[in-house]
N, C-alpha and C. Protein backbone atom coordinates (compact mmCIF):
# COMPACT_ATOMS: atom_id res chain seq x y z
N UNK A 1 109.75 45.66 57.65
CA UNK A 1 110.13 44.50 58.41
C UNK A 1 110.16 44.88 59.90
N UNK A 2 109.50 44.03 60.90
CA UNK A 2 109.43 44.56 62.09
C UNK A 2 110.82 43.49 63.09
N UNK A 3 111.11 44.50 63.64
CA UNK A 3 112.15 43.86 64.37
C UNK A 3 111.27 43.40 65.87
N UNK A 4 112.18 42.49 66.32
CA UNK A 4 111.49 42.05 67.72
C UNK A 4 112.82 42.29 68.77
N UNK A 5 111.97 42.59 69.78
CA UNK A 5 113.54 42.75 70.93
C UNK A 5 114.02 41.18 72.01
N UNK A 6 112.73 40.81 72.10
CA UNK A 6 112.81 39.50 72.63
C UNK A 6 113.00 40.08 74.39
N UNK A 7 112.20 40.97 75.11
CA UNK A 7 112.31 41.25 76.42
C UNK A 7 113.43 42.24 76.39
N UNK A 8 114.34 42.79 75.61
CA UNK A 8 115.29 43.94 76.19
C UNK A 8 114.53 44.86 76.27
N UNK A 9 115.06 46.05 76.52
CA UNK A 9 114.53 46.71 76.98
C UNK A 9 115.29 48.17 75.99
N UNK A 10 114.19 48.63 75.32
CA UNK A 10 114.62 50.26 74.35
C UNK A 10 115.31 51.27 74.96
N UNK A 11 116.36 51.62 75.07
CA UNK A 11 116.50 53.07 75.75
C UNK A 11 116.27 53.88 75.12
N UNK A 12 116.21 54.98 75.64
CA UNK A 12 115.26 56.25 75.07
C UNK A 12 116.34 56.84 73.77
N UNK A 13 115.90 57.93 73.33
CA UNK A 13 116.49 58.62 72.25
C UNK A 13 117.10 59.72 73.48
N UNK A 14 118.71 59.79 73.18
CA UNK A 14 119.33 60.88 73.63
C UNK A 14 119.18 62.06 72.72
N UNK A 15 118.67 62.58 71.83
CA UNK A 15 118.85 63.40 70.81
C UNK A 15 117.56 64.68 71.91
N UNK A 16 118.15 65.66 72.06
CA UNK A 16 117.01 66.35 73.36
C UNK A 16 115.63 67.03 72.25
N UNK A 17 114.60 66.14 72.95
CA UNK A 17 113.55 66.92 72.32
C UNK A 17 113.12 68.23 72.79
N UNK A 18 112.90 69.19 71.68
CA UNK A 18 112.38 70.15 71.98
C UNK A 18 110.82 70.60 72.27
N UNK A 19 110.54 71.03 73.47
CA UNK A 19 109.05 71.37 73.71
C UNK A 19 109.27 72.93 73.41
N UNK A 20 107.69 73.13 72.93
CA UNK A 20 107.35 74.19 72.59
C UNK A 20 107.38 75.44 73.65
N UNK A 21 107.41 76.37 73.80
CA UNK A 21 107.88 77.38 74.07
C UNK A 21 106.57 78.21 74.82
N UNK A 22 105.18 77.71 74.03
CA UNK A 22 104.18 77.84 75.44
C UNK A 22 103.92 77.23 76.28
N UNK A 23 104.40 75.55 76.38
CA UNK A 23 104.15 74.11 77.53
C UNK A 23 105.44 75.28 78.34
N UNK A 24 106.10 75.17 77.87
CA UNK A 24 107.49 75.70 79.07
C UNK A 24 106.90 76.63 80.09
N UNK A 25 106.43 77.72 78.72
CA UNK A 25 105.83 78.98 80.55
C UNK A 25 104.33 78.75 81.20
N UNK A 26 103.72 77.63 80.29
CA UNK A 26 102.37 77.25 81.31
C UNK A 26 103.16 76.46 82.55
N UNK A 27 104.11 75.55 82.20
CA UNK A 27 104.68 74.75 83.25
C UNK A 27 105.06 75.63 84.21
N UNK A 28 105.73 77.15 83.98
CA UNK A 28 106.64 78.00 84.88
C UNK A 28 105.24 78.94 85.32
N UNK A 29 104.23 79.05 84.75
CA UNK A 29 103.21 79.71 85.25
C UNK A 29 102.43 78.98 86.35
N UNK A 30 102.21 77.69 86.45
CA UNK A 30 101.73 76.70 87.31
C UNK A 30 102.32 76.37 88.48
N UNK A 31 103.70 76.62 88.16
CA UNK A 31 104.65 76.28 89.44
C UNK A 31 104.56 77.89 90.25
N UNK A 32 104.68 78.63 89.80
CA UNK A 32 104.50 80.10 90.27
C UNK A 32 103.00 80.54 90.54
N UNK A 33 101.93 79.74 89.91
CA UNK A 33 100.86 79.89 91.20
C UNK A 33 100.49 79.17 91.86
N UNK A 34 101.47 77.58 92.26
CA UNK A 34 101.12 76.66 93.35
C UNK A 34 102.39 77.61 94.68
N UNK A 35 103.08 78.00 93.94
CA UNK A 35 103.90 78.78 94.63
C UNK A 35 103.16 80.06 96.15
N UNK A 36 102.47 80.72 94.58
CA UNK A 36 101.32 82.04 95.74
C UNK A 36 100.61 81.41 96.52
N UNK A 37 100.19 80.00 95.81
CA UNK A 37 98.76 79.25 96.43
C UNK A 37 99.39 79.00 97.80
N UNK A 38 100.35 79.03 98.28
CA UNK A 38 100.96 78.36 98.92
C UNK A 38 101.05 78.71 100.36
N UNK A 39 100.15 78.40 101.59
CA UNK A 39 99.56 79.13 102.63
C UNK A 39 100.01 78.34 103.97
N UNK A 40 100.61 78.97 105.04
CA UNK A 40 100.66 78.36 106.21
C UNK A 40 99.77 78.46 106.70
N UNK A 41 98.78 77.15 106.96
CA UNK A 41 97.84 76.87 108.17
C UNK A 41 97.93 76.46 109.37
N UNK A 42 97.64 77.47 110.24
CA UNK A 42 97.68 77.14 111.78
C UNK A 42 96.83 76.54 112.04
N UNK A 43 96.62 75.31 113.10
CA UNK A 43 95.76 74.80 113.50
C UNK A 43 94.92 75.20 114.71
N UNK A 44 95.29 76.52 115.20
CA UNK A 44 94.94 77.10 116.29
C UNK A 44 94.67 78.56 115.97
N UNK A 45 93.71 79.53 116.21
CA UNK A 45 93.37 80.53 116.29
C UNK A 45 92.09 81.25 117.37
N UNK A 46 92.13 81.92 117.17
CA UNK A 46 90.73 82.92 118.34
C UNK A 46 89.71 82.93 117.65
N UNK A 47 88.28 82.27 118.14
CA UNK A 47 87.32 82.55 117.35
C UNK A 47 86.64 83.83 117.67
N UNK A 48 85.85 84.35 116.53
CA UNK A 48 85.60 85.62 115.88
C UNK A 48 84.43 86.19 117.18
N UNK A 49 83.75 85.13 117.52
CA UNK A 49 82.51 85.51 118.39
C UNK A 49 82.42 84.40 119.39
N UNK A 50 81.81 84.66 120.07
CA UNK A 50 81.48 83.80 121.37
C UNK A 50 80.22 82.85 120.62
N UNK A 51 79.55 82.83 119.81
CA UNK A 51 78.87 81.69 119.42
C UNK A 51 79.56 80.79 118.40
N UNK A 52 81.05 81.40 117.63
CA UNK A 52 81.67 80.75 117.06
C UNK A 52 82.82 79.91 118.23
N UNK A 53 82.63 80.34 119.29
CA UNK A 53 83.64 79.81 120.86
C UNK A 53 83.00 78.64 120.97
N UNK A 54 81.19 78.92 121.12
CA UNK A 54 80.72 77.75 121.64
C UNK A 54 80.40 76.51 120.24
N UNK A 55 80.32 76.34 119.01
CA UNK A 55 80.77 75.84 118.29
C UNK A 55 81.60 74.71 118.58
N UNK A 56 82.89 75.52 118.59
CA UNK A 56 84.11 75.03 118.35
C UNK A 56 84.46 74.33 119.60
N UNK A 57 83.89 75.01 120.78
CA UNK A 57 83.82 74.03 121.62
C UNK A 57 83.39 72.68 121.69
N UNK A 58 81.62 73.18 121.31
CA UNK A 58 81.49 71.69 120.92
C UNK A 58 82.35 70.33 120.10
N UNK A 59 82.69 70.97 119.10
CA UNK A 59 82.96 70.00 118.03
C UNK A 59 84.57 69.66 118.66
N UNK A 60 84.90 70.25 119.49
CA UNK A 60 86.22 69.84 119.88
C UNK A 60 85.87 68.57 120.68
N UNK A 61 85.00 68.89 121.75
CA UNK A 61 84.88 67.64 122.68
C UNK A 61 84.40 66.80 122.65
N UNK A 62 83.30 66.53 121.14
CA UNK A 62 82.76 65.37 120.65
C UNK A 62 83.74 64.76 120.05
N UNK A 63 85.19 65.55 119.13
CA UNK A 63 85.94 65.10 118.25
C UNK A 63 87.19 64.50 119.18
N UNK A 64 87.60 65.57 120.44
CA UNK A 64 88.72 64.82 121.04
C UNK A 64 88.24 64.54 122.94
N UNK A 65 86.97 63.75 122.31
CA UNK A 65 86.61 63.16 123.86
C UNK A 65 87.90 62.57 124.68
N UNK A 66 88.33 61.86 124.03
CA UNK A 66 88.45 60.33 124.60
C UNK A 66 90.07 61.07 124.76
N UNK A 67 90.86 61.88 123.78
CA UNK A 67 91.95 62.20 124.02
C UNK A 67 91.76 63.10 125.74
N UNK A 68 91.10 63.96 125.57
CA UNK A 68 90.64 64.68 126.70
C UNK A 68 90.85 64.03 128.43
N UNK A 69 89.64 63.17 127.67
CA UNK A 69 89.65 62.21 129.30
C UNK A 69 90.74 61.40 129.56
N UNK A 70 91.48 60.47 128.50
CA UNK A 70 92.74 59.63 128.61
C UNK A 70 93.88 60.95 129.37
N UNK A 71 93.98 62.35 128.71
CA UNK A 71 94.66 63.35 129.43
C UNK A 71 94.42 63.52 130.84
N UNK A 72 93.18 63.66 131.80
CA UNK A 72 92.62 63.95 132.57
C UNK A 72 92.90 62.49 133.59
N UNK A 73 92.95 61.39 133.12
CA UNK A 73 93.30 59.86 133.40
C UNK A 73 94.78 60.22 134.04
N UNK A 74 95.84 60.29 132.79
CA UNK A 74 97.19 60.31 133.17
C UNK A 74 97.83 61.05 134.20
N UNK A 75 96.95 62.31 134.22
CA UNK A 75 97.08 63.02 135.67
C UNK A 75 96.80 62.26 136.84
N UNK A 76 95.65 62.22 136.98
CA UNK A 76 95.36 61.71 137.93
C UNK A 76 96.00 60.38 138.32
N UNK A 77 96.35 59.41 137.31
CA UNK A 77 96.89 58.52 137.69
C UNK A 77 98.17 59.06 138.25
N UNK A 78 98.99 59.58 137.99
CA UNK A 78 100.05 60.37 138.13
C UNK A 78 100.29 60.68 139.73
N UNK A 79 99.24 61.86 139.83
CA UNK A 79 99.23 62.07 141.42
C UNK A 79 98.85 60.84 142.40
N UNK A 80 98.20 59.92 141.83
CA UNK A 80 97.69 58.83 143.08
C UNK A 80 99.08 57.76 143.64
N UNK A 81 99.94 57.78 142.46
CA UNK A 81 101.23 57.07 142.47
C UNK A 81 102.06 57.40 143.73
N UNK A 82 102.23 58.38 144.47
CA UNK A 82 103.03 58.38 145.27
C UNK A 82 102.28 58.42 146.72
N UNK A 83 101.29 58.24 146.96
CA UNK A 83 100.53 58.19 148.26
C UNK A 83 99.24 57.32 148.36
N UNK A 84 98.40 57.35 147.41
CA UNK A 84 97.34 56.21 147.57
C UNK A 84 97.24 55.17 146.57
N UNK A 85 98.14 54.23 146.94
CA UNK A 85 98.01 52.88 146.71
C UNK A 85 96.59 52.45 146.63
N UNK A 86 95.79 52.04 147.20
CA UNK A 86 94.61 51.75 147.15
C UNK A 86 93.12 52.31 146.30
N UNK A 87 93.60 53.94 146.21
CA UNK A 87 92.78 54.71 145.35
C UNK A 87 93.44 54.34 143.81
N UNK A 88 94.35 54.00 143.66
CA UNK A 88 95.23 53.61 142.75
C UNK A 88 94.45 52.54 141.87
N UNK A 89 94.28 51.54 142.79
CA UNK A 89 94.16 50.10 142.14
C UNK A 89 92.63 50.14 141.89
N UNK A 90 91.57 51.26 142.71
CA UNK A 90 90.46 51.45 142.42
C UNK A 90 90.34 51.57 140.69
N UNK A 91 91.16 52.88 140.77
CA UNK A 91 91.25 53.84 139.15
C UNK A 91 91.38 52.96 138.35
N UNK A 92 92.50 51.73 138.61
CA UNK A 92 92.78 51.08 137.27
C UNK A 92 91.57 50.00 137.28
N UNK A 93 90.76 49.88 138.34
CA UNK A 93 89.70 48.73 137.87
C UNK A 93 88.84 49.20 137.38
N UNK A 94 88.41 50.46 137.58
CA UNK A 94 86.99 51.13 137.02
C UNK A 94 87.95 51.52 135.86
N UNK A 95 89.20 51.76 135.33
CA UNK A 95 88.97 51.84 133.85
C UNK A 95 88.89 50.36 132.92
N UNK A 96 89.64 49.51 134.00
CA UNK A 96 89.53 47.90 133.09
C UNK A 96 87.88 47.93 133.15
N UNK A 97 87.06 47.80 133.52
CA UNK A 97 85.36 47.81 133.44
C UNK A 97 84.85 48.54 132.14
N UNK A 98 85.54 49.95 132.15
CA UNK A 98 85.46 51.05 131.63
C UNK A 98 85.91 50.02 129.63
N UNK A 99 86.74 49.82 129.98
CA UNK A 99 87.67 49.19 129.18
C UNK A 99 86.65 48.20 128.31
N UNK A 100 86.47 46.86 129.20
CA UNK A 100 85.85 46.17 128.92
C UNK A 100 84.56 46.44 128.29
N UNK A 101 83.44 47.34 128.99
CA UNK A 101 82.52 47.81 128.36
C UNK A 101 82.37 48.33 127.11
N UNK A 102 83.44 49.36 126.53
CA UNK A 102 84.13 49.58 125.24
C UNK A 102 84.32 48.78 124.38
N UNK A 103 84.69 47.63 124.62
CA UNK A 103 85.47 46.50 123.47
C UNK A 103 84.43 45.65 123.53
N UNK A 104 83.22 45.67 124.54
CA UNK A 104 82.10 44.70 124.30
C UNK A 104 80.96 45.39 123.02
N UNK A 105 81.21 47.16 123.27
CA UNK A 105 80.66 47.75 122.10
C UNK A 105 80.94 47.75 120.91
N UNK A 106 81.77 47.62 120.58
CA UNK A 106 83.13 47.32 119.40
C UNK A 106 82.61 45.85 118.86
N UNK A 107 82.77 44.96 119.77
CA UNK A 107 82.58 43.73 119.61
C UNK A 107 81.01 43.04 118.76
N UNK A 108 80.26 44.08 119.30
CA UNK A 108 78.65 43.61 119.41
C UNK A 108 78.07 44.51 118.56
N UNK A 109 78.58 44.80 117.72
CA UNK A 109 77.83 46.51 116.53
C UNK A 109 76.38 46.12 116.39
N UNK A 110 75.88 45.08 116.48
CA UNK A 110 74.35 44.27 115.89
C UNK A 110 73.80 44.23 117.49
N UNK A 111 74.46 45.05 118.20
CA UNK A 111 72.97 44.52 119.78
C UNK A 111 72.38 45.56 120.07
N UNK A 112 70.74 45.50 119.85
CA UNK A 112 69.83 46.15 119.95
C UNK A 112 70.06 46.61 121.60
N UNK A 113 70.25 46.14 122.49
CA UNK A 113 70.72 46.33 124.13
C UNK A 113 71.41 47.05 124.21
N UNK A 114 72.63 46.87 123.46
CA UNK A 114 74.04 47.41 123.96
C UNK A 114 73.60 49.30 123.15
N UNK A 115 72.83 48.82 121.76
CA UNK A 115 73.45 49.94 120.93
C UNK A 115 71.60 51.25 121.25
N UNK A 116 70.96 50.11 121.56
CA UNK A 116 69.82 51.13 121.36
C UNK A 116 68.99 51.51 122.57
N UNK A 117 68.50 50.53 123.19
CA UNK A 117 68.01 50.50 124.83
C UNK A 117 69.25 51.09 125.58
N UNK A 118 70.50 50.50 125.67
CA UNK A 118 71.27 51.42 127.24
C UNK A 118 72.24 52.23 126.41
N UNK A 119 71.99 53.77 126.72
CA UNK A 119 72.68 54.99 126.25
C UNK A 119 74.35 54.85 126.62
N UNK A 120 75.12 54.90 125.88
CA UNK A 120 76.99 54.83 125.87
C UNK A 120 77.15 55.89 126.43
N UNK A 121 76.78 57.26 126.37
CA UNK A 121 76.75 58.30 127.51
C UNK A 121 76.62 58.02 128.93
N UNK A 122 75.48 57.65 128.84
CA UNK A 122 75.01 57.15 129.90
C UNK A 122 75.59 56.51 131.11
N UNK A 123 76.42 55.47 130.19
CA UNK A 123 76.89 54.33 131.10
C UNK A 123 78.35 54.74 131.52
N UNK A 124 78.35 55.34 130.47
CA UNK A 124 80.11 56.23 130.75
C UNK A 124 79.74 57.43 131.94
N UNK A 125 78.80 57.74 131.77
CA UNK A 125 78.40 58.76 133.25
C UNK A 125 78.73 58.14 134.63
N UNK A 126 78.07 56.99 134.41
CA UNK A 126 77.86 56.25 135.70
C UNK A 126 79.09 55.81 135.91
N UNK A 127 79.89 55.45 135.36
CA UNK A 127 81.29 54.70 135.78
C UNK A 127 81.89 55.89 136.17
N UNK A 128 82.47 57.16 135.34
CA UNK A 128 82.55 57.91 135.91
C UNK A 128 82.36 58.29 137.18
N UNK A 129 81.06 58.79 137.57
CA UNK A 129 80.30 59.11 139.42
C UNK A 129 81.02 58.02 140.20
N UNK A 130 80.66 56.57 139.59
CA UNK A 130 81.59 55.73 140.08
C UNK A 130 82.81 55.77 140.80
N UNK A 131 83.68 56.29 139.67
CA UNK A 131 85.09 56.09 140.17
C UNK A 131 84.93 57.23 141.09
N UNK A 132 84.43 58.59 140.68
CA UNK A 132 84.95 59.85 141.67
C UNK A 132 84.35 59.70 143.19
N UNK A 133 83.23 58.45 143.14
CA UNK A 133 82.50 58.19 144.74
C UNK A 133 84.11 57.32 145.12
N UNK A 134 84.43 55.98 144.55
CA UNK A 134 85.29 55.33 145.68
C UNK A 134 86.78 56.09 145.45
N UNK A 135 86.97 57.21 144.66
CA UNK A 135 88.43 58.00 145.13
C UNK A 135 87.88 58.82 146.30
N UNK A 136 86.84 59.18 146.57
CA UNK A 136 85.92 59.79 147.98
C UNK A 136 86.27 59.58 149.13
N UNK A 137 86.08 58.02 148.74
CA UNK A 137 85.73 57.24 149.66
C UNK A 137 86.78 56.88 150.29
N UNK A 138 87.87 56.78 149.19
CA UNK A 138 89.28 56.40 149.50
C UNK A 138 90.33 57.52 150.29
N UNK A 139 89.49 58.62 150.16
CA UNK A 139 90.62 59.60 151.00
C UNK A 139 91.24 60.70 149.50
N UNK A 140 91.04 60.29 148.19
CA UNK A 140 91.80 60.78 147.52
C UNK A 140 90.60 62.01 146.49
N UNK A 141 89.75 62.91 147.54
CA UNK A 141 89.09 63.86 146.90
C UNK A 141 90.33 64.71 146.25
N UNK A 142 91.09 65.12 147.20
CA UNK A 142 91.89 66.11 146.99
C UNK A 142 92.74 65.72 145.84
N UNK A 143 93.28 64.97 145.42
CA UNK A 143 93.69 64.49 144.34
C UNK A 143 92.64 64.93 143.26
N UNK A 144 91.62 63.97 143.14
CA UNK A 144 90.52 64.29 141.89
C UNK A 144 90.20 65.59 141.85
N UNK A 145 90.03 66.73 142.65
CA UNK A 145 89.61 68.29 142.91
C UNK A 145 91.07 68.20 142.14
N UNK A 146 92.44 68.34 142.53
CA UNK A 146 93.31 68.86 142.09
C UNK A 146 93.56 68.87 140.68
N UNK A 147 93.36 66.97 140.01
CA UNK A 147 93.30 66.94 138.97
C UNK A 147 92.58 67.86 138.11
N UNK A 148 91.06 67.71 138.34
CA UNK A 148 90.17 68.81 137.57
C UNK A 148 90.48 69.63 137.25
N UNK A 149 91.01 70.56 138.33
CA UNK A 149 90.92 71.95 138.39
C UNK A 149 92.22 72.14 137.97
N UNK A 150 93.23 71.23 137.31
CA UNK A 150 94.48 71.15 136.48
C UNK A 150 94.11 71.20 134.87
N UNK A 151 93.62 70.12 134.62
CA UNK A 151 93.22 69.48 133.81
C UNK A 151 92.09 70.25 132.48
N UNK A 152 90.91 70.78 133.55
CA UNK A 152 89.77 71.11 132.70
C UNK A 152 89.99 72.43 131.94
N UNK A 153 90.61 73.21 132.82
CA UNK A 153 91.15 74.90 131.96
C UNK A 153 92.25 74.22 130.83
N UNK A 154 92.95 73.26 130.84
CA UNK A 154 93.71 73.24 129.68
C UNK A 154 92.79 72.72 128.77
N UNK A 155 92.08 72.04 128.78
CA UNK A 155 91.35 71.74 127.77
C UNK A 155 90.24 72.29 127.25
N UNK A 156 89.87 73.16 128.02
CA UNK A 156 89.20 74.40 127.88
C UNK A 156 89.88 75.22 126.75
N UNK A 157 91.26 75.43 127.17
CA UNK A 157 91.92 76.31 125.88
C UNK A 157 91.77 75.69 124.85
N UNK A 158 92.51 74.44 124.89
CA UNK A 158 92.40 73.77 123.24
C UNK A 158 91.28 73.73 122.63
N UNK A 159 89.90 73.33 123.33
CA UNK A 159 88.62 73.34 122.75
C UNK A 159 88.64 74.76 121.96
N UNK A 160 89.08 75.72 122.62
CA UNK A 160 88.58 76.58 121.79
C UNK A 160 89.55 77.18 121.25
N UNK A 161 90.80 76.97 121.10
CA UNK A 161 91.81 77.42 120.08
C UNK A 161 91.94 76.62 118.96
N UNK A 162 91.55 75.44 119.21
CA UNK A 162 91.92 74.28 118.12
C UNK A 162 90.90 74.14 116.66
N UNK A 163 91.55 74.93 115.63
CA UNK A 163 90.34 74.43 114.49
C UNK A 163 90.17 73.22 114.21
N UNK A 164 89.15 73.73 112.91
CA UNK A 164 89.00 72.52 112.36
C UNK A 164 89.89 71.56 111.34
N UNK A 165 90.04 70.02 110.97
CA UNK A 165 91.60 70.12 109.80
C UNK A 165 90.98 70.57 108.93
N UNK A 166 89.77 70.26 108.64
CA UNK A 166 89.08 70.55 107.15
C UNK A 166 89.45 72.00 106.81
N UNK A 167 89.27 72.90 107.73
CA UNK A 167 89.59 74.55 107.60
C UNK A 167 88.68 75.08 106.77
N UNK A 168 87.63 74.36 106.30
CA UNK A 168 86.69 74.86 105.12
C UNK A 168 85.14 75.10 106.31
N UNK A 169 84.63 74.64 107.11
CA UNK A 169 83.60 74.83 107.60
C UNK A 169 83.96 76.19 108.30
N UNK A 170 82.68 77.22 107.97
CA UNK A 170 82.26 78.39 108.47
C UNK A 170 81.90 78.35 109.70
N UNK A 171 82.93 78.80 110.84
CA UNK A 171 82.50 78.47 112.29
C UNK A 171 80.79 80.06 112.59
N UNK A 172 81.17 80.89 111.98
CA UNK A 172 80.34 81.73 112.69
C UNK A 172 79.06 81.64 111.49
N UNK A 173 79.00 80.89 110.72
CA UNK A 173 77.55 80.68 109.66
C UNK A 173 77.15 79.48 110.67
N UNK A 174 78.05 78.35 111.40
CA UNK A 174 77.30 77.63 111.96
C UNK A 174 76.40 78.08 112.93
N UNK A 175 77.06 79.38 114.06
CA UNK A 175 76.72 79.32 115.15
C UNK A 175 75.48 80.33 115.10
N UNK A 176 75.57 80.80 113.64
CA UNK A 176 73.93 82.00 113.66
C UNK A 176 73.01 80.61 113.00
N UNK A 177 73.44 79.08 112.67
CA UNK A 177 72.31 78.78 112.53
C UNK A 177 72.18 78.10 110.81
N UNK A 178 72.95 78.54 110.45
CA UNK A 178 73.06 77.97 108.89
C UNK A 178 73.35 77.17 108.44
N UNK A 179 73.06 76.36 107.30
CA UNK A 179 73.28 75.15 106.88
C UNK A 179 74.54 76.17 105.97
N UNK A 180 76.09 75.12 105.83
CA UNK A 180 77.30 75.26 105.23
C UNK A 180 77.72 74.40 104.92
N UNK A 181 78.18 74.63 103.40
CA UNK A 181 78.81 73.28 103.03
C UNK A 181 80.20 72.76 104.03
N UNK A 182 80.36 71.51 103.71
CA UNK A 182 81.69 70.93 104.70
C UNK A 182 82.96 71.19 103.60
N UNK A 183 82.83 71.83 102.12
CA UNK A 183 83.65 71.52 101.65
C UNK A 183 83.27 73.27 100.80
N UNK A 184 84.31 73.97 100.57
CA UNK A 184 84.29 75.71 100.22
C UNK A 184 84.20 75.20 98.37
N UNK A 185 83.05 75.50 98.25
CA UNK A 185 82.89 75.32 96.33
C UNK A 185 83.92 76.02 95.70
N UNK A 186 84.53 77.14 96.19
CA UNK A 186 85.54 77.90 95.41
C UNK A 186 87.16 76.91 95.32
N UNK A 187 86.60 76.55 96.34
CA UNK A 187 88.34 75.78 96.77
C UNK A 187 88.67 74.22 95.80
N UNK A 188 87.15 73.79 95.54
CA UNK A 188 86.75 72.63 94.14
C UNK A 188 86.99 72.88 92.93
N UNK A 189 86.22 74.17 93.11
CA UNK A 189 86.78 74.57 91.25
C UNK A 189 88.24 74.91 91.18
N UNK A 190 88.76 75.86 92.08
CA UNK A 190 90.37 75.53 92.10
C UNK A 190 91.35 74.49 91.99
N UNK A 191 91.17 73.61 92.50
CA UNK A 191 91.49 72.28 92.26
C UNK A 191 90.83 71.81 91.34
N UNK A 192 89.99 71.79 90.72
CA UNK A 192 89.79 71.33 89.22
C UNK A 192 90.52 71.51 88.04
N UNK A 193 90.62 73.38 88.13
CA UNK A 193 91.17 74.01 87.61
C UNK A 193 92.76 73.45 87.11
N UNK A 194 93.14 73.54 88.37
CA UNK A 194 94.91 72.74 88.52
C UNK A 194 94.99 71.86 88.12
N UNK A 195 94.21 70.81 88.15
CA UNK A 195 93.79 69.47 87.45
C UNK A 195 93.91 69.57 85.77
N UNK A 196 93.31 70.28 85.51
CA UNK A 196 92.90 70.31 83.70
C UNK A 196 93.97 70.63 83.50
């Protein structure tokens, strides 16, 4: 005869079940090698060679352009604040332009103009030269020289202290030239492993 509960709800059996006695030490064996597995990663280190420097350089400043320059921005905006008013209001229009041009790219993913005929490098060059001609012009070289020459050695360091998150790409197989996986096959089957 089957009973019905009508929506209550079963509570469990208090009576303690017993598990077997090899689940227990696979469980205590698993926890004790996620334990070893268990590695502090720095996100910063010295690379091995100067072609693993220039690497990592690269991939830093393609990856943290925009942090870079927004850094290099805040300075400079910074110093113009207490003496040139006018170089001031320059900076913030060539980045609203700057700005605008951005969100028209964003905006327009389908324009053969925007995306294929005029280079985004390019145009970011020119605004750039831009702004550093009318801070020139404005009296405020010494500012922009100061900024730079603040600015570019720090980011100089990070480019090249800063790994990668992945932590799996081979900086010095890249820089002799080798194709490397983005993902360490040993580190897959390990995690598989843990999985099963």
């Amino acid at each position: 005869m089957a009973r019905s509960t009508h929506g209550a709800m079963q509570r469990p059996s208090t009576a303690s079940t017993s598990t077997p006695m090899a689940q227990t030490d696979d469980l205590k064996g698993s926890t004790q090698k996620r334990r070893n597995d268990f590695k502090i990663l720095c996100p910063f280190n010295i690379p091995s060679s100067p072609e693993a420097t220039a690497v990592r350089i690269i991939r830093n400043l393609s990856s943290y352009g925009e942090y870079y320059t927004i850094f290099v921005w805040v300075i400079l905006f910074i110093s113009l604040i207490p003496e040139r008013k006018v170089s001031l209001i320059y900076l913030v229009a060539m980045t609203v332009v700057t700005c605008l041009y951005l969100l028209l790219l964003r905006d327009l993913p389908n324009s053969v103009v925007l995306h294929k005929i005029i280079d985004k490098r390019l145009v970011l060059a020119v605004l750039a030269i831009a702004t550093a001609i009318e801070l020139i012009l404005t009296d405020a070289a010494i500012h922009l020289l100061a900024t730079l020459a603040a600015g570019i050695p720090i980011i100089l360091v990070h480019a090249v202290l800063k790994t990668r998150d992945d932590q799996f790409v081979n900086e010095e197989a890249c820089a002799a030239g080798e194709l490397v996986p983005l993902v360490n096959q040993k580190s897959d089957d390990a995690e598989l492993e843990a999985l099963v």
